[in-house]
Every structure is written in structure tokens, then in C-alpha cells.
PDB file of N, CA and C in Angstrom:
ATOM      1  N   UNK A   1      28.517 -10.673  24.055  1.00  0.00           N
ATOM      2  CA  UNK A   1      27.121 -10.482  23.714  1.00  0.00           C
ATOM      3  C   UNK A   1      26.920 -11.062  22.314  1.00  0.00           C
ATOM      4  N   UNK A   2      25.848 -11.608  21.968  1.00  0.00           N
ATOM      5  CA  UNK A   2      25.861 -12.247  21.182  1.00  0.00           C
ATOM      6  C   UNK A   2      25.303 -10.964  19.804  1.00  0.00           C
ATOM      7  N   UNK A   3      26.131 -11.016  18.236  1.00  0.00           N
ATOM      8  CA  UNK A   3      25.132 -10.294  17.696  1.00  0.00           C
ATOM      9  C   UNK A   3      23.884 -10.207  17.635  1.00  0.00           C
ATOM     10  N   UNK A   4      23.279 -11.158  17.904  1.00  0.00           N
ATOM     11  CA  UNK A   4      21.763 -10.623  17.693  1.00  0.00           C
ATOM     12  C   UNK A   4      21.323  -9.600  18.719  1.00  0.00           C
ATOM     13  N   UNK A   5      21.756 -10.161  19.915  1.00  0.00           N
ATOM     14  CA  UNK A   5      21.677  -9.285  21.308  1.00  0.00           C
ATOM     15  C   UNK A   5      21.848  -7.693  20.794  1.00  0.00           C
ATOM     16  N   UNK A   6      23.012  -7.271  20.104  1.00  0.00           N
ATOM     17  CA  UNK A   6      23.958  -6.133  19.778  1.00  0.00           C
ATOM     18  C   UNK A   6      22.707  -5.285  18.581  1.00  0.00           C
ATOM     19  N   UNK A   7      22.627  -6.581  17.705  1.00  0.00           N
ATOM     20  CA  UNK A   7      21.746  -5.649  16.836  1.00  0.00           C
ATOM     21  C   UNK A   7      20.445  -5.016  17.228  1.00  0.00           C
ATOM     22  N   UNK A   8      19.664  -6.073  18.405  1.00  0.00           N
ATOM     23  CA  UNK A   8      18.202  -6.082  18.787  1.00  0.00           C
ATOM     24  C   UNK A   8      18.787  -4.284  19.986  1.00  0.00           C
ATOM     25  N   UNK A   9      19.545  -4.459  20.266  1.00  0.00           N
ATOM     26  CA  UNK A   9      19.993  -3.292  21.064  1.00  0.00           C
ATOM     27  C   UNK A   9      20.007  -1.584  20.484  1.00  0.00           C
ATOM     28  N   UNK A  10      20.561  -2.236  19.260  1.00  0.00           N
ATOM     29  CA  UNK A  10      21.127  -0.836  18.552  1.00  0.00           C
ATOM     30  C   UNK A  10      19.984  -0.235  17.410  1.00  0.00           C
ATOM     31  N   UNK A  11      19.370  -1.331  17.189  1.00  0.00           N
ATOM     32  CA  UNK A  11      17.838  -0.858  16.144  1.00  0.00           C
ATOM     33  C   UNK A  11      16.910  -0.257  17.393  1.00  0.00           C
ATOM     34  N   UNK A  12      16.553  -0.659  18.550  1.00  0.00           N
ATOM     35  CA  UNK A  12      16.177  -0.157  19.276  1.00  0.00           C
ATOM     36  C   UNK A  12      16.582   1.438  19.937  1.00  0.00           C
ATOM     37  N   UNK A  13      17.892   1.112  19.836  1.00  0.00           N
ATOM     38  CA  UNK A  13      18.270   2.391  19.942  1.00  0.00           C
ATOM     39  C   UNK A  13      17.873   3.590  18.866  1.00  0.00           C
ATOM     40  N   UNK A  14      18.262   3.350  18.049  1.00  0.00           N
ATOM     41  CA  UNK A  14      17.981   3.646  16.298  1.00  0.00           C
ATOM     42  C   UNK A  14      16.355   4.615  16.552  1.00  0.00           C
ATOM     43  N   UNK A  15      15.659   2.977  16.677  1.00  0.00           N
ATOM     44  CA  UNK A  15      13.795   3.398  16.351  1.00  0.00           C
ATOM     45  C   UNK A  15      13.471   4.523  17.388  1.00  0.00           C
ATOM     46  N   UNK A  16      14.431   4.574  18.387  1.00  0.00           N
ATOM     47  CA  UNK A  16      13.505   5.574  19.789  1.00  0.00           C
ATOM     48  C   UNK A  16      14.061   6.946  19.181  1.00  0.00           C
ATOM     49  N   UNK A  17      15.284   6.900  18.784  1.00  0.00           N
ATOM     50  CA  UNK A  17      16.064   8.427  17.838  1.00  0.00           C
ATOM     51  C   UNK A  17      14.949   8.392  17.165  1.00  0.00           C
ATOM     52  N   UNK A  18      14.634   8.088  15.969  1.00  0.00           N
ATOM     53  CA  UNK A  18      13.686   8.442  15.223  1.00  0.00           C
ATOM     54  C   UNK A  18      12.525   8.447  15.474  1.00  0.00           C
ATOM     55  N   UNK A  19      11.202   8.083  16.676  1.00  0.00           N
ATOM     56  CA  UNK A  19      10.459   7.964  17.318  1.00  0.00           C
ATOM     57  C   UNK A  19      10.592   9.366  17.822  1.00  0.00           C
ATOM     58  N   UNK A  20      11.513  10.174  18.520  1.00  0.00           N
ATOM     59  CA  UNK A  20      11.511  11.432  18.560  1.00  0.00           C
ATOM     60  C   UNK A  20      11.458  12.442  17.747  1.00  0.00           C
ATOM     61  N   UNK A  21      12.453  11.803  16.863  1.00  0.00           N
ATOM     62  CA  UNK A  21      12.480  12.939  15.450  1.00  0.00           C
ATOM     63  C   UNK A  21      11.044  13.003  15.431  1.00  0.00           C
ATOM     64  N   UNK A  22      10.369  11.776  14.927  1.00  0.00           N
ATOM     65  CA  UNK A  22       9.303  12.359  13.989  1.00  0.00           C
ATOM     66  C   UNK A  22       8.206  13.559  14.760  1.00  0.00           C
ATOM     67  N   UNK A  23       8.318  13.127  15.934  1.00  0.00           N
ATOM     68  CA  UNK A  23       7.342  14.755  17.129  1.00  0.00           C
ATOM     69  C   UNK A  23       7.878  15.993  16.719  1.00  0.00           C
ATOM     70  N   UNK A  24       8.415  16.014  15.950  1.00  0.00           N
ATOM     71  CA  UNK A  24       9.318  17.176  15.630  1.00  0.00           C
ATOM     72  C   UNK A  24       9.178  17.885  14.700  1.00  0.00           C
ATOM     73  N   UNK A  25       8.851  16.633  13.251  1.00  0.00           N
ATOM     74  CA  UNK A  25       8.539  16.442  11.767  1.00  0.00           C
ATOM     75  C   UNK A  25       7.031  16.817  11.809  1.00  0.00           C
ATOM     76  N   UNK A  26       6.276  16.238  12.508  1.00  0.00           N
ATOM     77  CA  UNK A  26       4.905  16.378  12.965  1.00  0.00           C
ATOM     78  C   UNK A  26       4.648  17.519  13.319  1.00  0.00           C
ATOM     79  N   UNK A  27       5.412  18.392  14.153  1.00  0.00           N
ATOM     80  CA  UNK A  27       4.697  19.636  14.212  1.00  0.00           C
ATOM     81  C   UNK A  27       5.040  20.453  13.222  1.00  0.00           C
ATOM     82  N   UNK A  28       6.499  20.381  12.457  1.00  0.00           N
ATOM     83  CA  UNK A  28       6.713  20.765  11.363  1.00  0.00           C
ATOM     84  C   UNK A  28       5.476  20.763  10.209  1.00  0.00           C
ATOM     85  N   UNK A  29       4.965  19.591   9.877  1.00  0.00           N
ATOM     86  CA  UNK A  29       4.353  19.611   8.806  1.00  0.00           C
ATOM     87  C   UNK A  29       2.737  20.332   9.608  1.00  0.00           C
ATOM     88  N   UNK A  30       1.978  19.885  10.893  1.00  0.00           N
ATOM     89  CA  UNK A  30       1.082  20.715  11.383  1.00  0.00           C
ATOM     90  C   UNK A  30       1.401  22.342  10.987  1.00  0.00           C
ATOM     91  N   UNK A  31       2.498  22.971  11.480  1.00  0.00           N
ATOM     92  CA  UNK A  31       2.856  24.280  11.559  1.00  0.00           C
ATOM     93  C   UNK A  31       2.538  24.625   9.890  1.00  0.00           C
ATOM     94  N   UNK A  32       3.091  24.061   8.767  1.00  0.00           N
ATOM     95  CA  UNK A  32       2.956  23.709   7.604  1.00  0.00           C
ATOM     96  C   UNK A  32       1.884  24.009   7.050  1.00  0.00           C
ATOM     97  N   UNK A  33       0.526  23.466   7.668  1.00  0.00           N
ATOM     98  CA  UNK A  33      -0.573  22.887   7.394  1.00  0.00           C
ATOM     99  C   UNK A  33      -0.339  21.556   6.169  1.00  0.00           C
ATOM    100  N   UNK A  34       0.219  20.479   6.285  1.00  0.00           N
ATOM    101  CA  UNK A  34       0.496  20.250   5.676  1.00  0.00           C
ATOM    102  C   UNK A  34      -0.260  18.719   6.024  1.00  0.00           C
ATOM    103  N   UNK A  35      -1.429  18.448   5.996  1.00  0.00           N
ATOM    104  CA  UNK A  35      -2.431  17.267   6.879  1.00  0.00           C
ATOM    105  C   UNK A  35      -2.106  15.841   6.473  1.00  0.00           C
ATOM    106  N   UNK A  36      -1.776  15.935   5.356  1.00  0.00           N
ATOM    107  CA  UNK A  36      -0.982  14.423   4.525  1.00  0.00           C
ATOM    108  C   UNK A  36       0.121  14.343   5.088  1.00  0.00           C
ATOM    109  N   UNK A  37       0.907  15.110   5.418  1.00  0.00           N
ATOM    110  CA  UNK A  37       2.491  15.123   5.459  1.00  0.00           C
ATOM    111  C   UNK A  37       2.084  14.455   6.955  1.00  0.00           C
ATOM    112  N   UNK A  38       1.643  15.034   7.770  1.00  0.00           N
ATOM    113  CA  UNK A  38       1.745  15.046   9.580  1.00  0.00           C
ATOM    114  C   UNK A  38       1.115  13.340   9.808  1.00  0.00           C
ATOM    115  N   UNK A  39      -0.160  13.252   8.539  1.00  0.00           N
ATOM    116  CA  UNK A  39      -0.714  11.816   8.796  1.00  0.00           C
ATOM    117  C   UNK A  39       0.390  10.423   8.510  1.00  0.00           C
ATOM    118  N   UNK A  40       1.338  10.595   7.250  1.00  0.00           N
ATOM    119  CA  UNK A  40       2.407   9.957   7.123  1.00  0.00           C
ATOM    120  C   UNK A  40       3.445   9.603   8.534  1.00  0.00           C
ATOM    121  N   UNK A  41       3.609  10.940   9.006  1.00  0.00           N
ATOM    122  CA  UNK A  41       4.260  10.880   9.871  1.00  0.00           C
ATOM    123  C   UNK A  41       3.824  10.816  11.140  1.00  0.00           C
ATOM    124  N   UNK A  42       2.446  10.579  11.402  1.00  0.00           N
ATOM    125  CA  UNK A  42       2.158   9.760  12.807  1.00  0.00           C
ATOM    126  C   UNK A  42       2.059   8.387  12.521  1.00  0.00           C
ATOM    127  N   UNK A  43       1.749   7.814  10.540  1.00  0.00           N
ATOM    128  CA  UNK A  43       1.916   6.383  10.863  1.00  0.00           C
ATOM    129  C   UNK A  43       3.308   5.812  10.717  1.00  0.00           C
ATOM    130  N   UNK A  44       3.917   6.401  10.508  1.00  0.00           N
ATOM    131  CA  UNK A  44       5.513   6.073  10.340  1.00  0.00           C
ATOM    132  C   UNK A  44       6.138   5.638  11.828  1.00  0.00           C
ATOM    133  N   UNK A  45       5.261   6.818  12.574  1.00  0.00           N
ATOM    134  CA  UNK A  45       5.787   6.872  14.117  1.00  0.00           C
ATOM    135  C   UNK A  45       5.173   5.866  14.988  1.00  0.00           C
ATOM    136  N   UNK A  46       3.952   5.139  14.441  1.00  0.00           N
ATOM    137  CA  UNK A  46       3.078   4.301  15.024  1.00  0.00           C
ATOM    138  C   UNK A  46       3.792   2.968  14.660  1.00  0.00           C
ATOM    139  N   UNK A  47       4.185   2.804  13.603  1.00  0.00           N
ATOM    140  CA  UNK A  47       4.969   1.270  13.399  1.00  0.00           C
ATOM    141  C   UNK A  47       5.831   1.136  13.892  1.00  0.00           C
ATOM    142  N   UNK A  48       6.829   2.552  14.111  1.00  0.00           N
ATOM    143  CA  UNK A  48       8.473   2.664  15.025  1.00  0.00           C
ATOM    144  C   UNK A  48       7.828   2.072  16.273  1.00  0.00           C
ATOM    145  N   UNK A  49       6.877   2.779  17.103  1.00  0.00           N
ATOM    146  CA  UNK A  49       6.454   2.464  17.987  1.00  0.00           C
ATOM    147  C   UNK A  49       6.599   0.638  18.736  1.00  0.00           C
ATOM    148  N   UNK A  50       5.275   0.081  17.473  1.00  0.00           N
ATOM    149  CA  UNK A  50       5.173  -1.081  17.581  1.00  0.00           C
ATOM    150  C   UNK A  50       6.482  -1.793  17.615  1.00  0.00           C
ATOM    151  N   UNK A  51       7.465  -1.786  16.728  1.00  0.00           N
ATOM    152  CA  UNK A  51       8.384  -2.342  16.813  1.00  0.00           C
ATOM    153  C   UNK A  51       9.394  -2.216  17.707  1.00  0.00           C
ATOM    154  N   UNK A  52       9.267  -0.947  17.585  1.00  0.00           N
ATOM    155  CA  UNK A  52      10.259  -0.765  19.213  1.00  0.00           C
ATOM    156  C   UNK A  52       9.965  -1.794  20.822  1.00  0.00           C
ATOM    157  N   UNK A  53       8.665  -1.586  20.733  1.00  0.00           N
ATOM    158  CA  UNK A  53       8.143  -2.611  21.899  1.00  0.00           C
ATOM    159  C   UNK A  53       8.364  -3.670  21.481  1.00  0.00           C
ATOM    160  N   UNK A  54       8.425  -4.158  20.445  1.00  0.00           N
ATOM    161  CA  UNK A  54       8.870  -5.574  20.178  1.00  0.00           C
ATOM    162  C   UNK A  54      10.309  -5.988  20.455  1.00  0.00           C
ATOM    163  N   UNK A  55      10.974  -4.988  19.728  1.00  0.00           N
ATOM    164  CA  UNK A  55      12.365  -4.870  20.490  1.00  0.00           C
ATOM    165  C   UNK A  55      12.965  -5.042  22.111  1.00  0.00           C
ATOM    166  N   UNK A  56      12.027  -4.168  22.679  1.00  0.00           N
ATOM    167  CA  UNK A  56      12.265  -4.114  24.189  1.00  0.00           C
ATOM    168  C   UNK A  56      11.890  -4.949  24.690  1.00  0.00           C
ATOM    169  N   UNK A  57      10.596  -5.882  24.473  1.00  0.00           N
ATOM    170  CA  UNK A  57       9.860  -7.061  24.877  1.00  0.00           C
ATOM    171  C   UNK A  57      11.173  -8.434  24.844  1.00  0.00           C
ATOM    172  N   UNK A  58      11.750  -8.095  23.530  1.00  0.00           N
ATOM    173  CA  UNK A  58      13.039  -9.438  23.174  1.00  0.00           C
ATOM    174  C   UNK A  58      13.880  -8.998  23.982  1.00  0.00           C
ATOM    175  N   UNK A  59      14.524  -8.035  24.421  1.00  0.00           N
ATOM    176  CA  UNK A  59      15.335  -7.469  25.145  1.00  0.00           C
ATOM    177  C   UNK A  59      15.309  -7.932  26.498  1.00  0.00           C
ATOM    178  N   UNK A  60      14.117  -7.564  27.283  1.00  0.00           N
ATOM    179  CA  UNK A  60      13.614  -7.385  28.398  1.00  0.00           C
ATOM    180  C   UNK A  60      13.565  -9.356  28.951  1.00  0.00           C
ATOM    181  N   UNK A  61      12.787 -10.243  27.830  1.00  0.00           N
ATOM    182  CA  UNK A  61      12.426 -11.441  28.038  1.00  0.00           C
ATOM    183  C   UNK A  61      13.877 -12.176  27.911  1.00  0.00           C
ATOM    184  N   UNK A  62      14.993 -11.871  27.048  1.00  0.00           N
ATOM    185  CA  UNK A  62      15.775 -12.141  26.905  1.00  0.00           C
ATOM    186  C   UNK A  62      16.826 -12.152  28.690  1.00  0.00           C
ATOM    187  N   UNK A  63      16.937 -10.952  28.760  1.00  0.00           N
ATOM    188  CA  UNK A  63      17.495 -10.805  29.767  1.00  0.00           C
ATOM    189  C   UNK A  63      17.118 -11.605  30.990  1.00  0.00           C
ATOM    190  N   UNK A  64      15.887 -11.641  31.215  1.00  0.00           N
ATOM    191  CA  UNK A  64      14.861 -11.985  32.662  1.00  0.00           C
ATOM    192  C   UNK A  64      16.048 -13.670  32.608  1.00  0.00           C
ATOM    193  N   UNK A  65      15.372 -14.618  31.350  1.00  0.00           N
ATOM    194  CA  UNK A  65      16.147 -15.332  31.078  1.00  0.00           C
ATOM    195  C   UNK A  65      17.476 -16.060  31.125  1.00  0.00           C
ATOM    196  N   UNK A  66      18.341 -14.264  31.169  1.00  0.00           N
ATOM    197  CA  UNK A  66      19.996 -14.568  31.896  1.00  0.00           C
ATOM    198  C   UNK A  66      20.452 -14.940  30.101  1.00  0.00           C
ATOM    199  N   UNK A  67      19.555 -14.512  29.398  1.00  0.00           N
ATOM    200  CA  UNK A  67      20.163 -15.079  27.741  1.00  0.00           C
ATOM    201  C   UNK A  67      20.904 -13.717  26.941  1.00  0.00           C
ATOM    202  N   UNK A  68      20.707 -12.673  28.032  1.00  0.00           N
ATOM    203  CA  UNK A  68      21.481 -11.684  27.400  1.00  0.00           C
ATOM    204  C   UNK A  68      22.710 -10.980  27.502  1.00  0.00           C
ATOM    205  N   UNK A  69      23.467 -11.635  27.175  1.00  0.00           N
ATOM    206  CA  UNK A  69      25.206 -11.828  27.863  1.00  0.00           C
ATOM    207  C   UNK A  69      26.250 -11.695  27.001  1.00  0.00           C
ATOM    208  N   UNK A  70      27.681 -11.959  27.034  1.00  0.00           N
ATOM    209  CA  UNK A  70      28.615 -12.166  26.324  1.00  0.00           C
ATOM    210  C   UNK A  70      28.945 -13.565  25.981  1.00  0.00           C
ATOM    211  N   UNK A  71      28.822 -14.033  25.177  1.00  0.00           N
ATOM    212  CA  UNK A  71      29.440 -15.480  24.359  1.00  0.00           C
ATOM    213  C   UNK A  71      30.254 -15.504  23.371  1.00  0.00           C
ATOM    214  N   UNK A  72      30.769 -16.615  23.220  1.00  0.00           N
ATOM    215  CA  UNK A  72      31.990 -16.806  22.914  1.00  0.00           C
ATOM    216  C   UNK A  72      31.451 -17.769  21.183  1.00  0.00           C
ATOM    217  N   UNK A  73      30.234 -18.148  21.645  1.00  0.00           N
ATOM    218  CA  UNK A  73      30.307 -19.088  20.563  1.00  0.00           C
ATOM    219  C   UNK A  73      28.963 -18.575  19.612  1.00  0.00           C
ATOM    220  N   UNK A  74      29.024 -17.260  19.074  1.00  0.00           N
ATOM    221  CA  UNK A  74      28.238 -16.553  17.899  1.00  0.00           C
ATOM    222  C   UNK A  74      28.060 -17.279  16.462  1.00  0.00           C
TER     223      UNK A  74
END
């Protein structure tokens, strides 16, 4: 697999862990009342978001492709 393949894999992996956390952080700071804190942390969760689909989109297009494999020549 090529690193990029490995990395585009594992940040993805990464952003969806933390994409959960923050539902978590969010009700934390709601429970809180804490309205700044929860707004931070739905836009924090909104860019993970975006990028994550960007991730999966390279992933997904990559693969369809047959470009997402093991190589030899990284």
C-alpha cells in the first residue's frame, strides 16, 4: 500500500475517533451550560466532518480505480 494510501486511511480513522468524541464534549459543555464551549465544539466537529468526507471520497475514488493497493515502488 502505498503511504499515502496508509496515511489517507489512518487520519480518517483518527477524524471519525474524534468526530465521536466531540458528541460527547458537546453534551458535556450543553450539560455545563457552557454555549461558547458546545459552539466551538460543533464547529470543530463540522470541519472533522468535512474532511473526513474528503478522506473517504480519496479513499473510495481511489479504490473504484484499483489505485488502492500494495506497491513496491513508494
Amino acid at each position: 500500500m502505498h503511504n499515502c494510501n496508509f496515511n489517507k486511511t489512518a487520519l480518517l480513522v483518527e477524524f471519525r475517533r474524534l468526530i465521536w468524541r466531540m458528541e460527547l464534549y458537546k453534551k458535556d459543555a450543553k450539560a455545563a451550560n457552557h454555549p461558547l464551549c458546545e459552539k466551538l465544539l460543533s464547529e470543530c466537529e463540522a470541519d472533522l466532518k468535512k474532511y473526513s468526507k474528503k478522506l473517504e471520497d480519496a479513499i473510495t475514488g481511489l479504490a473504484k480505480e484499483g489505485k488502492f493497493n500494495f506497491c513496491d515502488k513508494c
